[in-house]
C-alpha atoms as a PDB file:
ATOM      1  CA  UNK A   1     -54.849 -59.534-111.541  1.00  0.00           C
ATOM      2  CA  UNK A   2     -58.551 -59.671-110.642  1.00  0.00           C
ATOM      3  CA  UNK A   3     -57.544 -62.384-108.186  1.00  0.00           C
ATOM      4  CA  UNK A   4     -54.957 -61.016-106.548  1.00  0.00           C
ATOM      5  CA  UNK A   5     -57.389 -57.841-106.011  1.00  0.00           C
ATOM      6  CA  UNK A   6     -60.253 -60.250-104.707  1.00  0.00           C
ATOM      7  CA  UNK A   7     -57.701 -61.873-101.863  1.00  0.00           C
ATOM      8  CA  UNK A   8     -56.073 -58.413-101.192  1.00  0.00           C
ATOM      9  CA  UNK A   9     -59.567 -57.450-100.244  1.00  0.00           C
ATOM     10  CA  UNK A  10     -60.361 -60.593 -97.861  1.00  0.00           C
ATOM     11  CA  UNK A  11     -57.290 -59.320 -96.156  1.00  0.00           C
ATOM     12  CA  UNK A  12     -58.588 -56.137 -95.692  1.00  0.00           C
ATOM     13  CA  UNK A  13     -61.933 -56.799 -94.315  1.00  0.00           C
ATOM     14  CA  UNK A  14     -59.806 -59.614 -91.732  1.00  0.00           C
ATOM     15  CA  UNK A  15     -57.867 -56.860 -90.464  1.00  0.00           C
ATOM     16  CA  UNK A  16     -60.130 -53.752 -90.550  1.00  0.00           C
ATOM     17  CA  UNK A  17     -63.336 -54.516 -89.301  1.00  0.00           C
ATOM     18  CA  UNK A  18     -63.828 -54.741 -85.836  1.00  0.00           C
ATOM     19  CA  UNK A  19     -64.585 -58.102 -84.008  1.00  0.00           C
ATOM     20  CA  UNK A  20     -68.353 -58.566 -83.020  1.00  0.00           C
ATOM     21  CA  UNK A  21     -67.797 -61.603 -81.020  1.00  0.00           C
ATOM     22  CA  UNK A  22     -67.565 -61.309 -77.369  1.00  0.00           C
ATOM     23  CA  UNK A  23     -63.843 -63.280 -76.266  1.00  0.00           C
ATOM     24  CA  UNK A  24     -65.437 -63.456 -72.610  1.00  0.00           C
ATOM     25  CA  UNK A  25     -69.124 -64.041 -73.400  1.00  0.00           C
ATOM     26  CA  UNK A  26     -69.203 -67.659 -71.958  1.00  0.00           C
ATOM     27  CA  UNK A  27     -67.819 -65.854 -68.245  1.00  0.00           C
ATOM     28  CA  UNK A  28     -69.910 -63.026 -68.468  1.00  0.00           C
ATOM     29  CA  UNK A  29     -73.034 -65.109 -68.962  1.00  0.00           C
ATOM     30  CA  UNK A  30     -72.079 -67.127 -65.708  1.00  0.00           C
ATOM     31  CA  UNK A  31     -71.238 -64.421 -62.969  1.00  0.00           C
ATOM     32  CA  UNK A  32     -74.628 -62.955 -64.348  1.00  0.00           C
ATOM     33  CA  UNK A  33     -76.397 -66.120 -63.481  1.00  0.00           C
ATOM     34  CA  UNK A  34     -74.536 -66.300 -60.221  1.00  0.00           C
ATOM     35  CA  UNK A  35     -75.625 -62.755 -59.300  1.00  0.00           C
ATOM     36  CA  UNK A  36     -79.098 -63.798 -60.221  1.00  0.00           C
ATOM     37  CA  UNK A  37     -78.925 -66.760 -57.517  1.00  0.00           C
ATOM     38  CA  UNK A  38     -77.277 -64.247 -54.823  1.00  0.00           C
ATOM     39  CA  UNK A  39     -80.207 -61.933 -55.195  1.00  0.00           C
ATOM     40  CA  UNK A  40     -82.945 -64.335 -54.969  1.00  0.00           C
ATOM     41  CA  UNK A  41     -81.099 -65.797 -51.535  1.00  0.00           C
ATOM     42  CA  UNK A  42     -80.783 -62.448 -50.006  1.00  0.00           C
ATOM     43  CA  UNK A  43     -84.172 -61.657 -50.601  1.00  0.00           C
ATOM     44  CA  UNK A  44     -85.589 -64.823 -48.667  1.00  0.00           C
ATOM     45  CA  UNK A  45     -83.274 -63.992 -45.976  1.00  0.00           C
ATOM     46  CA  UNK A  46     -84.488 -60.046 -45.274  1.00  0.00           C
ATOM     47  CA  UNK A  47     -81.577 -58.349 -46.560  1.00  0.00           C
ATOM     48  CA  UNK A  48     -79.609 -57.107 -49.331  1.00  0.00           C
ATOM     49  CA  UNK A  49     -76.277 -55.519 -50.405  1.00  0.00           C
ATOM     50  CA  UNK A  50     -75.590 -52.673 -48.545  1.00  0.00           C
ATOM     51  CA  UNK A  51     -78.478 -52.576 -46.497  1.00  0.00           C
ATOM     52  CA  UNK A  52     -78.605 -51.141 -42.777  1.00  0.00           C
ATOM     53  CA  UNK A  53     -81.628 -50.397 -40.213  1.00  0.00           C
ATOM     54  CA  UNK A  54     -83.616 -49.999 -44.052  1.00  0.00           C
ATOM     55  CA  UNK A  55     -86.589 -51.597 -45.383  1.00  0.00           C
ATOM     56  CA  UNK A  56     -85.407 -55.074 -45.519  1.00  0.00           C
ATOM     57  CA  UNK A  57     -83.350 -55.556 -42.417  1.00  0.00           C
ATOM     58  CA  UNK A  58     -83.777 -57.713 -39.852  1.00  0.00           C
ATOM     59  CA  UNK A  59     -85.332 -56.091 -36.723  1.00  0.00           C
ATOM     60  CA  UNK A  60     -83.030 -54.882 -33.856  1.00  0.00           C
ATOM     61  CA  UNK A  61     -82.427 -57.406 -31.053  1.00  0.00           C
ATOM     62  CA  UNK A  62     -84.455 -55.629 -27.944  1.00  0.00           C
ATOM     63  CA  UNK A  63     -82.961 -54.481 -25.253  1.00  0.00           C
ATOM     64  CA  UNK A  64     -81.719 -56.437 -22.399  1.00  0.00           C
ATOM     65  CA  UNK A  65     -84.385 -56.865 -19.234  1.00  0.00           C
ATOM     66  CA  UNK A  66     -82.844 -55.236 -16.219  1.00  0.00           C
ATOM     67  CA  UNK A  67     -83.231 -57.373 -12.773  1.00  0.00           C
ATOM     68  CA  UNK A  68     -85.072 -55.257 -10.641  1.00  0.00           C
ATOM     69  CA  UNK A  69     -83.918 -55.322  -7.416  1.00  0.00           C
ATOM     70  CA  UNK A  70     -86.661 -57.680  -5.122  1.00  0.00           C
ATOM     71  CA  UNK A  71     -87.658 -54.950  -1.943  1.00  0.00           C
ATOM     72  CA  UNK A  72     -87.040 -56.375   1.130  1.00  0.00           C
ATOM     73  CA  UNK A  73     -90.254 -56.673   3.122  1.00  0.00           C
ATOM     74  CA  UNK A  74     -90.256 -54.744   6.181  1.00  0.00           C
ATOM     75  CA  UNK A  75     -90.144 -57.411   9.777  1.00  0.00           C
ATOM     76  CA  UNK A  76     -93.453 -58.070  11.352  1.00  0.00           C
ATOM     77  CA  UNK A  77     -94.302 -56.323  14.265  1.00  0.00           C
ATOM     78  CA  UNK A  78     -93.759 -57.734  17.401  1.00  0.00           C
ATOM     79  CA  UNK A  79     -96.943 -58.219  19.325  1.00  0.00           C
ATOM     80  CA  UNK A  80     -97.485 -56.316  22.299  1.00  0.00           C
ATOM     81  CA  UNK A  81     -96.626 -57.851  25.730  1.00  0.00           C
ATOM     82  CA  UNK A  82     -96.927 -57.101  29.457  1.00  0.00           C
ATOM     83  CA  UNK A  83     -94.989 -59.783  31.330  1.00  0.00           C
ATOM     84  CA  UNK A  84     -93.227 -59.997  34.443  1.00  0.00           C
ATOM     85  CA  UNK A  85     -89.314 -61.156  33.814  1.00  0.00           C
ATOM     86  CA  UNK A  86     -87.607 -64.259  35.881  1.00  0.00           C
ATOM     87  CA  UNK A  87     -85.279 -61.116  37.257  1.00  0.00           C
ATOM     88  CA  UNK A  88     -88.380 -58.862  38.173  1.00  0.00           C
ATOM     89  CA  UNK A  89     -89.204 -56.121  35.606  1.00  0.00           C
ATOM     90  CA  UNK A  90     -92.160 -55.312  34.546  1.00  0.00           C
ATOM     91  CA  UNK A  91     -92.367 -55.488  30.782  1.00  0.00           C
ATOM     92  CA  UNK A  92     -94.592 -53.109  28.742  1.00  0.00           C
ATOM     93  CA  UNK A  93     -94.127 -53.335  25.109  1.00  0.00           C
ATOM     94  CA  UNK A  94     -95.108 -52.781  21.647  1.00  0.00           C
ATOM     95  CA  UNK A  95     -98.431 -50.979  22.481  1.00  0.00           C
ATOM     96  CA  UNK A  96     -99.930 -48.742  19.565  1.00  0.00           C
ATOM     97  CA  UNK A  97    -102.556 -46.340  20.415  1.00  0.00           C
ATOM     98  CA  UNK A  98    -104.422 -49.075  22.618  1.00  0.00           C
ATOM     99  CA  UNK A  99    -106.270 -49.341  25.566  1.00  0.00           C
ATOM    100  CA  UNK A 100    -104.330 -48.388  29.087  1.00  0.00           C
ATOM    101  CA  UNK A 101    -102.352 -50.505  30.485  1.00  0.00           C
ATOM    102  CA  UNK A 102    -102.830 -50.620  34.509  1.00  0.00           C
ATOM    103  CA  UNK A 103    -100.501 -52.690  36.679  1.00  0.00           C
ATOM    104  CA  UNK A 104    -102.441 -53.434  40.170  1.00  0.00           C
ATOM    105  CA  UNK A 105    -101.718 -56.605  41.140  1.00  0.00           C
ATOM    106  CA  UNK A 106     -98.553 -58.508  41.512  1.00  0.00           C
ATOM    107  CA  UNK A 107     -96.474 -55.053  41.691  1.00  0.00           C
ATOM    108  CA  UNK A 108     -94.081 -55.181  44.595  1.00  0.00           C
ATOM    109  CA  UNK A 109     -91.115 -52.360  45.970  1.00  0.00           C
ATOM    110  CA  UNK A 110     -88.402 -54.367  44.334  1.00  0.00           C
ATOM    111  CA  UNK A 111     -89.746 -54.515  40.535  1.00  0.00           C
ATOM    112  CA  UNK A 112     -88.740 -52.534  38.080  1.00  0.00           C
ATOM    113  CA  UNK A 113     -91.157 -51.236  35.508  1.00  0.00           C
ATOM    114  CA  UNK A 114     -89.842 -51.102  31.664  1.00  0.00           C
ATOM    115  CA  UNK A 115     -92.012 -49.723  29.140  1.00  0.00           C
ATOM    116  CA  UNK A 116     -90.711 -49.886  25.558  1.00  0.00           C
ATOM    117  CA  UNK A 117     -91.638 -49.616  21.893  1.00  0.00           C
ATOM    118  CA  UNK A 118     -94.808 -47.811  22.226  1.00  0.00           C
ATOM    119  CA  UNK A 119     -96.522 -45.067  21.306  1.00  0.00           C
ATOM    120  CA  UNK A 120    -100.200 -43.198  21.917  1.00  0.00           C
ATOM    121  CA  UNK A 121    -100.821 -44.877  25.430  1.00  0.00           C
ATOM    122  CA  UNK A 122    -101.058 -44.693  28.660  1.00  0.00           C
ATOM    123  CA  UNK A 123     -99.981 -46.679  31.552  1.00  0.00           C
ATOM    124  CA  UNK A 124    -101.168 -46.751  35.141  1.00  0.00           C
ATOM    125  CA  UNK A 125     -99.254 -48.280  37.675  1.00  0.00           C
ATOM    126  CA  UNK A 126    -100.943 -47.987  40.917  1.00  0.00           C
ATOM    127  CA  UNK A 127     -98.198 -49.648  43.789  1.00  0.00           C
ATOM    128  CA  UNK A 128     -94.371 -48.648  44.329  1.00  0.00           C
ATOM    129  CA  UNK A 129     -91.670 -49.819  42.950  1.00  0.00           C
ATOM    130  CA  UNK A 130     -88.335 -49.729  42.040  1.00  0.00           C
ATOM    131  CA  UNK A 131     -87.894 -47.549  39.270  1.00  0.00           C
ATOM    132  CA  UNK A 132     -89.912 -46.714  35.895  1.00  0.00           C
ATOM    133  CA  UNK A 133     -87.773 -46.112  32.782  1.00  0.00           C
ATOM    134  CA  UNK A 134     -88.824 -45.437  29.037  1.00  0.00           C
ATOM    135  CA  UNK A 135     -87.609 -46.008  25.946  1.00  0.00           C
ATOM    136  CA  UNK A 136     -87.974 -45.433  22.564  1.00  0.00           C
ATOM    137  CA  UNK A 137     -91.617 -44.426  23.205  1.00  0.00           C
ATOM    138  CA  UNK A 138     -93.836 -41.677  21.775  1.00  0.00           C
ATOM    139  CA  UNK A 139     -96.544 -39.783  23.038  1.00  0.00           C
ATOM    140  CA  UNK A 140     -96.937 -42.001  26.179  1.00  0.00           C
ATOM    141  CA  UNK A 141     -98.465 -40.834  29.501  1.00  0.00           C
ATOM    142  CA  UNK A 142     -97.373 -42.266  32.791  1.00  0.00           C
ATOM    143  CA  UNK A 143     -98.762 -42.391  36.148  1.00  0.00           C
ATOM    144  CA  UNK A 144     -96.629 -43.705  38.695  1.00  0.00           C
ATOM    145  CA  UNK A 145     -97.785 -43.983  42.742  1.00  0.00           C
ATOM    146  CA  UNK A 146     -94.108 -43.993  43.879  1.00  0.00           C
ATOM    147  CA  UNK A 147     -90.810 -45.253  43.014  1.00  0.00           C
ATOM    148  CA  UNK A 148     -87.845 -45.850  45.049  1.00  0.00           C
ATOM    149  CA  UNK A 149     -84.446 -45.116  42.881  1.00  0.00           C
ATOM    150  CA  UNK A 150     -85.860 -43.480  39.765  1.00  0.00           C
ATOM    151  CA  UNK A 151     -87.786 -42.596  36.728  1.00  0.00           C
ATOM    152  CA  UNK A 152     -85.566 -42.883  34.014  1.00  0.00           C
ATOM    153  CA  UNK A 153     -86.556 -41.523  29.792  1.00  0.00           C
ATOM    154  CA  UNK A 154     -84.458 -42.241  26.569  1.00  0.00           C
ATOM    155  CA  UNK A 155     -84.484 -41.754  23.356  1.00  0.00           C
ATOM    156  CA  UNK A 156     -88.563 -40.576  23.296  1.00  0.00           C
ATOM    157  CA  UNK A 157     -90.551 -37.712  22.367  1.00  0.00           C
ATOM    158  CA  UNK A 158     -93.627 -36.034  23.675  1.00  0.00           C
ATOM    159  CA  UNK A 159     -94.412 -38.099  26.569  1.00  0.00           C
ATOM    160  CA  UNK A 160     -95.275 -36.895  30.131  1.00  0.00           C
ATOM    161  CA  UNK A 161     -94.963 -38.780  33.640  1.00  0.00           C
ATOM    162  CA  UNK A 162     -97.165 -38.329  36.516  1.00  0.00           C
ATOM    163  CA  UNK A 163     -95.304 -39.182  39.829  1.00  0.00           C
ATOM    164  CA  UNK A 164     -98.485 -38.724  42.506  1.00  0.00           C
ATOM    165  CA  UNK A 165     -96.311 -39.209  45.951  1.00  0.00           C
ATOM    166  CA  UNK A 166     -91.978 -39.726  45.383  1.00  0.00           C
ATOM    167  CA  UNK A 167     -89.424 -40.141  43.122  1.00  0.00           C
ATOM    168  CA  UNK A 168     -86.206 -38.792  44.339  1.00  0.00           C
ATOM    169  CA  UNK A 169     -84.570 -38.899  40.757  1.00  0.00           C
ATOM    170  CA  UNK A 170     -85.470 -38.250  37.083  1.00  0.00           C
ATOM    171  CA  UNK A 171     -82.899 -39.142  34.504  1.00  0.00           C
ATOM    172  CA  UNK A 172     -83.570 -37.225  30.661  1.00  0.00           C
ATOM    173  CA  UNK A 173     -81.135 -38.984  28.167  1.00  0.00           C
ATOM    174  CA  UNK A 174     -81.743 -37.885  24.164  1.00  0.00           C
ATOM    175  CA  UNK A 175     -85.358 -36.977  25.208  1.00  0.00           C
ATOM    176  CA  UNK A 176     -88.140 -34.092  23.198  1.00  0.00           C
ATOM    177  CA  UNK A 177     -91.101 -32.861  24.564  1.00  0.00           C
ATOM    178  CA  UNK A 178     -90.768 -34.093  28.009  1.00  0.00           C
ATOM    179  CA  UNK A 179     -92.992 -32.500  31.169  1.00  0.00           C
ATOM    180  CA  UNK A 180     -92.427 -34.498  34.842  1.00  0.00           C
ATOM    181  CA  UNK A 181     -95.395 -33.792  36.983  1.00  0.00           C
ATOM    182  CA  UNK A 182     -94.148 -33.938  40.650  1.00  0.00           C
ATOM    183  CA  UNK A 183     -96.282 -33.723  44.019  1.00  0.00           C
ATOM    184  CA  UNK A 184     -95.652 -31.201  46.544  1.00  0.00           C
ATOM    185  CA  UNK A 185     -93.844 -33.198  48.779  1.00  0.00           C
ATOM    186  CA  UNK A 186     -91.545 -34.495  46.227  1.00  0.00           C
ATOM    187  CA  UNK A 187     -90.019 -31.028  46.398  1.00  0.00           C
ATOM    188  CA  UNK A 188     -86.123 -31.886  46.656  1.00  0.00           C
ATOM    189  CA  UNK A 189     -86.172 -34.602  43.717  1.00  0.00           C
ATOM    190  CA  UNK A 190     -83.058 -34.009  40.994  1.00  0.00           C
ATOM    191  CA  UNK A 191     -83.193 -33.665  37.359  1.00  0.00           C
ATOM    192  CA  UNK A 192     -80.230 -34.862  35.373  1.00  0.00           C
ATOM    193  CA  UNK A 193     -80.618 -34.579  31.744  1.00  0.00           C
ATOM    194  CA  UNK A 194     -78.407 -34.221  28.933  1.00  0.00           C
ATOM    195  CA  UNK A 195     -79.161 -34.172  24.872  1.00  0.00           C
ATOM    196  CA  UNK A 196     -82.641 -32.410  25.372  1.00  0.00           C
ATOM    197  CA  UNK A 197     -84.920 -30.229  23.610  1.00  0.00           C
ATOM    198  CA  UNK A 198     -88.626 -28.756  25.093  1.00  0.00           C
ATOM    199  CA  UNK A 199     -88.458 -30.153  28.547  1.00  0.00           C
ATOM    200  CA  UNK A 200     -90.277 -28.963  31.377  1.00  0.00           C
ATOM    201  CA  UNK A 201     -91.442 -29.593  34.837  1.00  0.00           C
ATOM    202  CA  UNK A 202     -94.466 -28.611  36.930  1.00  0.00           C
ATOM    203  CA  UNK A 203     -95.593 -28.941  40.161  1.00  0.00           C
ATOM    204  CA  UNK A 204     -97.731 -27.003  42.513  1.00  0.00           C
ATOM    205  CA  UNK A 205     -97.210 -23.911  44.835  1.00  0.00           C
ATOM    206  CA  UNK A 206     -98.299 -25.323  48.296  1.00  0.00           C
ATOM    207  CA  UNK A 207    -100.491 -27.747  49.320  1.00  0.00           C
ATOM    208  CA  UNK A 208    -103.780 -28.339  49.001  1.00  0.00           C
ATOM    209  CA  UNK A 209    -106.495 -28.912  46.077  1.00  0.00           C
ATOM    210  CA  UNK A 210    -106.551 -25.014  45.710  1.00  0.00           C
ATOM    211  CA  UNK A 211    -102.729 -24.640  45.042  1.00  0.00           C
ATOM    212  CA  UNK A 212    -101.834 -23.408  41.950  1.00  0.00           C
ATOM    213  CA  UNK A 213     -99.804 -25.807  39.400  1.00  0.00           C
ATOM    214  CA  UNK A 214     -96.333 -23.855  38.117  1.00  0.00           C
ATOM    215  CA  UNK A 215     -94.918 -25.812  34.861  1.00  0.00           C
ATOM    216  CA  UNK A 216     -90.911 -24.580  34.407  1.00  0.00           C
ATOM    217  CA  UNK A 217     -88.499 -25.306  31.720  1.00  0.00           C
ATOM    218  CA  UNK A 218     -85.787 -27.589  32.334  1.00  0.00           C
ATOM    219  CA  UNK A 219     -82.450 -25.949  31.463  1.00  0.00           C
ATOM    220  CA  UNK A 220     -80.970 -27.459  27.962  1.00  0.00           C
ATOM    221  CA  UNK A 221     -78.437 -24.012  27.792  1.00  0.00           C
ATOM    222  CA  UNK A 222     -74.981 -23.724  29.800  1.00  0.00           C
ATOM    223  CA  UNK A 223     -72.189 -21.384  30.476  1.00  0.00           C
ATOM    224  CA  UNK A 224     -68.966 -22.632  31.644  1.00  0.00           C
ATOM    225  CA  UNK A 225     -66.397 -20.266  32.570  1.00  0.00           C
ATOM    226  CA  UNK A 226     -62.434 -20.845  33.368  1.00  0.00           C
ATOM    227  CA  UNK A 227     -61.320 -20.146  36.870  1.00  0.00           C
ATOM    228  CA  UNK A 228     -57.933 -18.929  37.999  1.00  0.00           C
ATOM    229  CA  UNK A 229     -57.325 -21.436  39.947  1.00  0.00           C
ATOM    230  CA  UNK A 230     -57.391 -23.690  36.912  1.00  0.00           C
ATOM    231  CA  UNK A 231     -61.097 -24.809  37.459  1.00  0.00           C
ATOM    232  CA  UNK A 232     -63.858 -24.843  35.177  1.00  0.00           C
ATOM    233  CA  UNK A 233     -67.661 -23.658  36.617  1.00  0.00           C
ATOM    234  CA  UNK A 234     -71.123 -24.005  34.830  1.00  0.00           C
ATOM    235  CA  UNK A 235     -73.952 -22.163  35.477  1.00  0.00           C
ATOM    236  CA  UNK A 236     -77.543 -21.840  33.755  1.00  0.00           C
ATOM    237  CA  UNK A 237     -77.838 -19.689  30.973  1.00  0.00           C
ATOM    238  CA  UNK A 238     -79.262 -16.050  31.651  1.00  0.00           C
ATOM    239  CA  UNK A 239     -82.148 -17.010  29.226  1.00  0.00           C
ATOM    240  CA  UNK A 240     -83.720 -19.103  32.186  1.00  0.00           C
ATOM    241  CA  UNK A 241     -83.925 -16.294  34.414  1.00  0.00           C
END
């Protein structure tokens, strides 16, 4: 009897008290070694589990350089030039704010003069010719003897021409500040202008140093009626007088 108690027992304890021993202890033991190893690699590399812009992260890539855009240099300058062409003009160009410019010699009825390209001058130009014409100038003065066809402006602003004897025509094309200065016996000369602003033109009364200079504006206003007989007509604007 006692040993059938003593086994019954054995059984007992077999069944009843809980198993200590861990089934999976080898396994655990490894993937907590293998964790170990993961750590200690991510920390040589500057980052761990999870992280973002953190402590720990590797720095953000900078921003990409933008090519700048290389500014074109402006063109040199073109020297300036007075030159007599193979077909006979005159050539004045490129002048800034230099000394006058006087064209004596050589100068004969069939030249042309052509001043271009300048600005804060003057020019002289003592025989007659042909014709004077400017363009794209500023605040140039001309004084012309005589000239056979014409004086001629475009495109230019705030520049004045003396004409001391003729100059049966003056042509204003695109033109700002304009006066023509006109001797007394050029009375009968023509105008023709169009696309002007602030142009004027004076000459004197009568004759003689003691005659009085009269400076007029030239007309940039119009009024064109219709005509019954299917005609148009333009005439000055009242403003003019």
């Amino acid at each position: 009897r006692r040993l059938l108690l003593s086994s019954v027992s054995c059984l007992i304890r077999v069944f009843v008290e809980p198993v200590t021993m861990d089934p999976l202890g080898p396994l655990t033991e490894t993937l907590r070694k293998l964790n170990a190893r993961l750590e200690a690699v991510e920390g040589k590399v500057g980052i761990t589990a999870g992280a973002g812009a953190g402590a720990g992260a590797a720095p953000p890539a900078p921003p990409a350089k933008k090519k700048s855009k290389s500014k074109k240099s402006a063109p040199p300058k073109p020297d300036p030039v007075t030159t007599l062409t193979p077909a006979g003009t005159w050539k004045v160009a490129n002048y800034s704010r230099s000394d006058p410019v006087k064209l004596s010699e050589g100068i004969e009825n069939n030249h042309r003069v052509a001043i271009r390209n300048c600005e804060f001058m003057n020019v002289h130009v003592t025989s007659k010719c042909t014709s004077v014409s400017l363009e794209n100038c500023k605040k140039v003065n001309v004084m012309v003897h005589s000239v056979i066809a014409s004086v001629e402006v475009m495109n230019s602003k705030g520049c004045k021409v003396q004409v001391q004897t003729l100059a049966p025509t003056v042509t204003l094309d695109n033109v700002q500040g304009f006066t023509i200065f006109f001797s007394y016996q050029n009375r009968g000369a023509s105008i023709v202008s169009s696309n002007i602003s602030d142009c004027n033109v004076s000459f004197p009364d009568g004759e003689g140093d003691e005659a009085e200079w009269l400076e007029l504006p030239i007309p940039e206003q119009f009024v064109t009626k219709i005509n019954n007989d299917n005609t148009t007509s333009t005439e000055v604007s009242e403003i003019y007088g």
